[in-house]
C-alpha atoms as a PDB file:
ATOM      1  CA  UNK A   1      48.722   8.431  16.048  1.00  0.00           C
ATOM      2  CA  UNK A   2      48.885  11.020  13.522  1.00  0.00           C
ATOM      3  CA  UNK A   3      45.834  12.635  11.584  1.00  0.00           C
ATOM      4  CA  UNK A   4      47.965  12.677   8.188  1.00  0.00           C
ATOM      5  CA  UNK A   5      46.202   9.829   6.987  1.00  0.00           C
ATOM      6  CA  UNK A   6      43.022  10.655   7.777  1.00  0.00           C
ATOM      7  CA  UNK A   7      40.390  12.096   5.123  1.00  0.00           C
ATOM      8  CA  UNK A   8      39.378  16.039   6.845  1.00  0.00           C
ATOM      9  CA  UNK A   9      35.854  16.225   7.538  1.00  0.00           C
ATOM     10  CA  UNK A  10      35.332  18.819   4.631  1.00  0.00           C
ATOM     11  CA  UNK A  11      35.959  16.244   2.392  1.00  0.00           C
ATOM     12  CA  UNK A  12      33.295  14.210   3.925  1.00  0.00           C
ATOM     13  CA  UNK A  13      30.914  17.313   4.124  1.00  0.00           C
ATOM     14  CA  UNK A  14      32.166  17.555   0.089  1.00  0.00           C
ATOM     15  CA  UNK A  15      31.053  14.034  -0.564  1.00  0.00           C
ATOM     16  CA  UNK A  16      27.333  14.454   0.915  1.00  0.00           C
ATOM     17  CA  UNK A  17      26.996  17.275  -1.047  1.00  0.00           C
ATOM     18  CA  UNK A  18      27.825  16.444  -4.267  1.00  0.00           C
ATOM     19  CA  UNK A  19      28.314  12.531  -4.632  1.00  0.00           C
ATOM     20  CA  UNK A  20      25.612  11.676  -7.192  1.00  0.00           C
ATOM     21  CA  UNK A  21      26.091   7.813  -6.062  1.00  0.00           C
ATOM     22  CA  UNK A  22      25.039   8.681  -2.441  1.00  0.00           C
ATOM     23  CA  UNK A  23      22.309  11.274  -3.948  1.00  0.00           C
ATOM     24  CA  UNK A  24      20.376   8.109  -6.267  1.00  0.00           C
ATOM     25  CA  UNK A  25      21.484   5.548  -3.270  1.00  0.00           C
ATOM     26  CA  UNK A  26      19.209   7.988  -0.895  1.00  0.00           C
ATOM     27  CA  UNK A  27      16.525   8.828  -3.590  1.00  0.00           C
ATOM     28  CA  UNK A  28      16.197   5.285  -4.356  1.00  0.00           C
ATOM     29  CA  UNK A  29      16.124   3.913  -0.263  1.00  0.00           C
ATOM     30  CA  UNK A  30      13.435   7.481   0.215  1.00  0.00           C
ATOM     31  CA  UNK A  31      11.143   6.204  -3.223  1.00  0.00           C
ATOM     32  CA  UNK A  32      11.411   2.411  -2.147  1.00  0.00           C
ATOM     33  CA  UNK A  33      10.151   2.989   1.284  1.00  0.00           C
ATOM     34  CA  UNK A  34       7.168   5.410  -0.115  1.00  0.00           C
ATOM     35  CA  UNK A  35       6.217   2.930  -2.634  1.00  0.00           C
ATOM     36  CA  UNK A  36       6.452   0.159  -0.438  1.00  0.00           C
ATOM     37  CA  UNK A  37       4.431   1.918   2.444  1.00  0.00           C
ATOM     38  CA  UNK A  38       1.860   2.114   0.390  1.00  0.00           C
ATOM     39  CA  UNK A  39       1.825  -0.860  -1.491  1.00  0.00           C
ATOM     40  CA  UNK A  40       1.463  -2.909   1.594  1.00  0.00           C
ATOM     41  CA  UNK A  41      -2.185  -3.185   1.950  1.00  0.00           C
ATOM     42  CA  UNK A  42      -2.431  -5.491  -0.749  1.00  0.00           C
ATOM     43  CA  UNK A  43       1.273  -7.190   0.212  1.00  0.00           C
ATOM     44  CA  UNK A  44       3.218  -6.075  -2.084  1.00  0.00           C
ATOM     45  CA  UNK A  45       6.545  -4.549  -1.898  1.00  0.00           C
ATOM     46  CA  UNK A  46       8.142  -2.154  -4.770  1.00  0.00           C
ATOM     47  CA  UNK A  47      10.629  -4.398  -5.637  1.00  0.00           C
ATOM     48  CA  UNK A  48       7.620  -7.184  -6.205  1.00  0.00           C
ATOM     49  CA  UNK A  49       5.799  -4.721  -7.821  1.00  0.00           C
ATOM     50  CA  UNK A  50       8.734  -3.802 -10.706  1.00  0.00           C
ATOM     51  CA  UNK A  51       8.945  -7.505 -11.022  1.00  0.00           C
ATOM     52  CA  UNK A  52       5.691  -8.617 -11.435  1.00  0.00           C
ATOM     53  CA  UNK A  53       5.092  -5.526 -14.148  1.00  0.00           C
ATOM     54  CA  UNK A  54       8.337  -6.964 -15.611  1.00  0.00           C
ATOM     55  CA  UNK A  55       6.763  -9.837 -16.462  1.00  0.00           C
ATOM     56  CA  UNK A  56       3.651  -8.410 -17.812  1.00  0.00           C
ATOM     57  CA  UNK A  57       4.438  -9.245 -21.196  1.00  0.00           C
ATOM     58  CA  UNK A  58       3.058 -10.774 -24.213  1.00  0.00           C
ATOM     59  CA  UNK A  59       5.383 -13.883 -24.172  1.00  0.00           C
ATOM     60  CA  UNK A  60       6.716 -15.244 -21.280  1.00  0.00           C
ATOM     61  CA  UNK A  61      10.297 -13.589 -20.427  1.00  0.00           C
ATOM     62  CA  UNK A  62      13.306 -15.441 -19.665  1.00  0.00           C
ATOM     63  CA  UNK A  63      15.083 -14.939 -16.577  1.00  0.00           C
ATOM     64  CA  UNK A  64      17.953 -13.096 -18.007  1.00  0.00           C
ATOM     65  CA  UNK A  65      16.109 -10.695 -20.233  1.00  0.00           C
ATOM     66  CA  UNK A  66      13.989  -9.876 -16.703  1.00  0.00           C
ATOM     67  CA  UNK A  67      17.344  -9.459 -15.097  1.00  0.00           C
ATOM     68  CA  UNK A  68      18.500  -7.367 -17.458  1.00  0.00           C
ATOM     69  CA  UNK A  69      15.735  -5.186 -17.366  1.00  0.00           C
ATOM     70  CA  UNK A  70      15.449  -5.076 -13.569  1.00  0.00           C
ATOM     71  CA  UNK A  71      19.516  -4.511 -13.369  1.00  0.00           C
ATOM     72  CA  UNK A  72      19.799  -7.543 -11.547  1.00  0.00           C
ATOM     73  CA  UNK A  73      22.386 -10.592 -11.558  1.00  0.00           C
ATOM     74  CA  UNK A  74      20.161 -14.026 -11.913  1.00  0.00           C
ATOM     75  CA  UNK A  75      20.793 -15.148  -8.823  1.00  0.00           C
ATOM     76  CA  UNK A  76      19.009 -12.363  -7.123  1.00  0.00           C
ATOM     77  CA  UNK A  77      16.645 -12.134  -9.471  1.00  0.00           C
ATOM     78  CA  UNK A  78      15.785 -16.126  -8.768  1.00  0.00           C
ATOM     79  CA  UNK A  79      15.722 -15.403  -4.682  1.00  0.00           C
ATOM     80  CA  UNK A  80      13.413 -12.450  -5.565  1.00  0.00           C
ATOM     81  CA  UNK A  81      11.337 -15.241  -7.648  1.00  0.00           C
ATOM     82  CA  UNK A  82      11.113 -17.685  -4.937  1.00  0.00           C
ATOM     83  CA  UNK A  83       8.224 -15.616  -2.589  1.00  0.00           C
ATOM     84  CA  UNK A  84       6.448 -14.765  -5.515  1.00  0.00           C
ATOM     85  CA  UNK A  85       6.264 -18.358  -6.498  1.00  0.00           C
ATOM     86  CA  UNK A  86       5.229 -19.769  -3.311  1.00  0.00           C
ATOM     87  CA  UNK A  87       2.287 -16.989  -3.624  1.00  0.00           C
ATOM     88  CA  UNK A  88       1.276 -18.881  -6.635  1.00  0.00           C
ATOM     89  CA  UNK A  89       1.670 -15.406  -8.400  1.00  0.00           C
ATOM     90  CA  UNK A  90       4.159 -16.426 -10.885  1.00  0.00           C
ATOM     91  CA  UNK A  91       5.459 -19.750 -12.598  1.00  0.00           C
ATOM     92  CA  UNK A  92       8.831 -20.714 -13.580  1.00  0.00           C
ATOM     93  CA  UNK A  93       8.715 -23.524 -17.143  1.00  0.00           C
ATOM     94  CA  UNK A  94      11.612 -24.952 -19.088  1.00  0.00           C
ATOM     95  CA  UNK A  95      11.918 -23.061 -21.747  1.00  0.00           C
ATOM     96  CA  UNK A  96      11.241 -25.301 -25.105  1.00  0.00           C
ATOM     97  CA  UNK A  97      13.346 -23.477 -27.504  1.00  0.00           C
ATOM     98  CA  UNK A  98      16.368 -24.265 -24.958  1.00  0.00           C
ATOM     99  CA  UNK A  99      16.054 -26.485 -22.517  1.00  0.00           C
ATOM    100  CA  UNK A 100      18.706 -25.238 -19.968  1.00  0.00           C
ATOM    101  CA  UNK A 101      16.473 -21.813 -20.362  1.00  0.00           C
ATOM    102  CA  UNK A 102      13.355 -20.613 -17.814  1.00  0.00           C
ATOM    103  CA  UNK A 103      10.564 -18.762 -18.592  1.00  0.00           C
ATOM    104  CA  UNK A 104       8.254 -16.789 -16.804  1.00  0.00           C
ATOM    105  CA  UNK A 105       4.838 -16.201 -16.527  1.00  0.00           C
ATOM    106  CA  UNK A 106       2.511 -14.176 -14.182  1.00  0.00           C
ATOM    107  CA  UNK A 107      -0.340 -16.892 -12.648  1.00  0.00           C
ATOM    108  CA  UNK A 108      -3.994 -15.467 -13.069  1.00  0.00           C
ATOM    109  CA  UNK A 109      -3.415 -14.812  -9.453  1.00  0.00           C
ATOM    110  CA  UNK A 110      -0.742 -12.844 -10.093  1.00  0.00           C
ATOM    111  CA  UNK A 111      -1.813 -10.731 -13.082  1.00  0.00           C
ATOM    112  CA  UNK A 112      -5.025  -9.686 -10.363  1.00  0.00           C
ATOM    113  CA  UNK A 113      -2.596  -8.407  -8.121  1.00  0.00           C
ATOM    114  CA  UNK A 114      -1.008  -6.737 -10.582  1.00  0.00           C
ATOM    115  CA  UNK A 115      -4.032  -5.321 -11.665  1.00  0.00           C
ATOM    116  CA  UNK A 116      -5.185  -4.039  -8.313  1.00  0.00           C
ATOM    117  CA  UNK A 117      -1.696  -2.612  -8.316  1.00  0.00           C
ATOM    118  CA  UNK A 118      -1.516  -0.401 -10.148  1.00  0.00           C
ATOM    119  CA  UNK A 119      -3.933   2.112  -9.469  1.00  0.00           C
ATOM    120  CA  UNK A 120      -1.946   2.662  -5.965  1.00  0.00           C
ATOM    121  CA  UNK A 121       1.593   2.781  -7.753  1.00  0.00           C
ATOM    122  CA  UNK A 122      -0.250   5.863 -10.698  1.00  0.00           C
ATOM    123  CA  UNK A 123      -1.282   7.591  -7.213  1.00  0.00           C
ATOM    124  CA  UNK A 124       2.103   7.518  -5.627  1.00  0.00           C
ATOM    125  CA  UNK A 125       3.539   8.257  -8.513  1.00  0.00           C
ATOM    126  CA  UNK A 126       1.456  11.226  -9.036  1.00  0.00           C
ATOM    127  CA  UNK A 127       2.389  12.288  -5.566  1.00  0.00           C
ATOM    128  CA  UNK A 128       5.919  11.467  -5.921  1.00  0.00           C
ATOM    129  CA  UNK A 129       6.297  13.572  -9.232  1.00  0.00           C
ATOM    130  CA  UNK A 130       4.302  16.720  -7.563  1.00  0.00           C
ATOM    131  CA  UNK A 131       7.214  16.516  -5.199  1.00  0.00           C
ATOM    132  CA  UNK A 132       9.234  17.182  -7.950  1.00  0.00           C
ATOM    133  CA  UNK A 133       7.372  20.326  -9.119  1.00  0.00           C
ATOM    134  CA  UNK A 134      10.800  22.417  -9.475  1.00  0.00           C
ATOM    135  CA  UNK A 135      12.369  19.792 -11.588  1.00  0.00           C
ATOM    136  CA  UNK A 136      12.277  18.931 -15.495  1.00  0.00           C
ATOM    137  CA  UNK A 137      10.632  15.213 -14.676  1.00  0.00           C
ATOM    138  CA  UNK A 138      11.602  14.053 -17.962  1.00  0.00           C
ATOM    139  CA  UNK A 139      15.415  15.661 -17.533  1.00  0.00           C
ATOM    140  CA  UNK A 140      15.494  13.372 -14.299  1.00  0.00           C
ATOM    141  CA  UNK A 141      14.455  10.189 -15.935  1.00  0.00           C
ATOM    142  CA  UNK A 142      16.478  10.500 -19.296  1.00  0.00           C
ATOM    143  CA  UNK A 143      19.350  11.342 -16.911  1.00  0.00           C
ATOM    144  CA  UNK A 144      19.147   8.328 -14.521  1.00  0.00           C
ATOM    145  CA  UNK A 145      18.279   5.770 -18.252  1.00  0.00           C
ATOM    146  CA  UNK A 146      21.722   6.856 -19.234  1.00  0.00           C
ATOM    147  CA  UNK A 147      23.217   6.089 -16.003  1.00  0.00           C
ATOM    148  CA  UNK A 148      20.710   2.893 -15.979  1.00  0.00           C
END
């Protein structure tokens, strides 16, 4: 077997050096497993978390515009529902402007969690961004909007 079609290891070491995809798929895995670590005591996850604060809104969101925000097809976004739901921390209604819409809303349950929420997600975010002390924080997030 010849090595002419292989890809030389210096490429590879190339690639984990400098492939922002693999850089923001590592950063996000590394933030995700702080956030969720310490959302835990109250049973959360961050992915729950993002969702339930995407609903936090003055008039119930529609599935797509939450999917949208959360960069997530509507089929994901409905599995992601589902646990949440059977929590009784968020309802799903027809939405009357359109019936073939959803809306959602955060329960009273759910808008307590929330509320006991985030005080742990400002201190791990306070932690998370001390990490950061060497970078321009605001650089960072205007960079990963525009790739958003």
């Amino acid at each position: 077997m010849s090595n002419s079609k292989t890809v030389p290891f210096e490429t590879t070491l190339h690639v984990r050096d400098h492939c922002l995809c693999l850089a923001a798929q590592r950063a996000a895995r590394a933030l995700a497993r702080r956030f969720d670590e310490a959302l835990r005591p109250i049973g959360l996850t961050s992915g729950q978390f993002s969702l339930l604060m995407s609903l936090n809104r003055p008039k119930p969101p529609s599935i797509g515009s939450v999917a949208a925000l959360l960069a997530m097809d509507r089929t994901t976004l409905t599995a992601n529902l589902k646990p949440l739901e059977r929590r009784g921390l968020v309802e799903t209604a027809v939405d009357p402007a359109d019936r073939r819409g959803r809306l959602l809303t955060l329960t009273e349950a759910g808008r307590m969690l929330l509320r006991s929420a985030v005080p742990i997600w400002e201190h791990t975010h306070e932690e998370t961004e001390r990490l950061l002390a060497q970078t321009d924080v605001e650089t960072l997030r205007a960079g990963l909007r525009a790739l958003a």
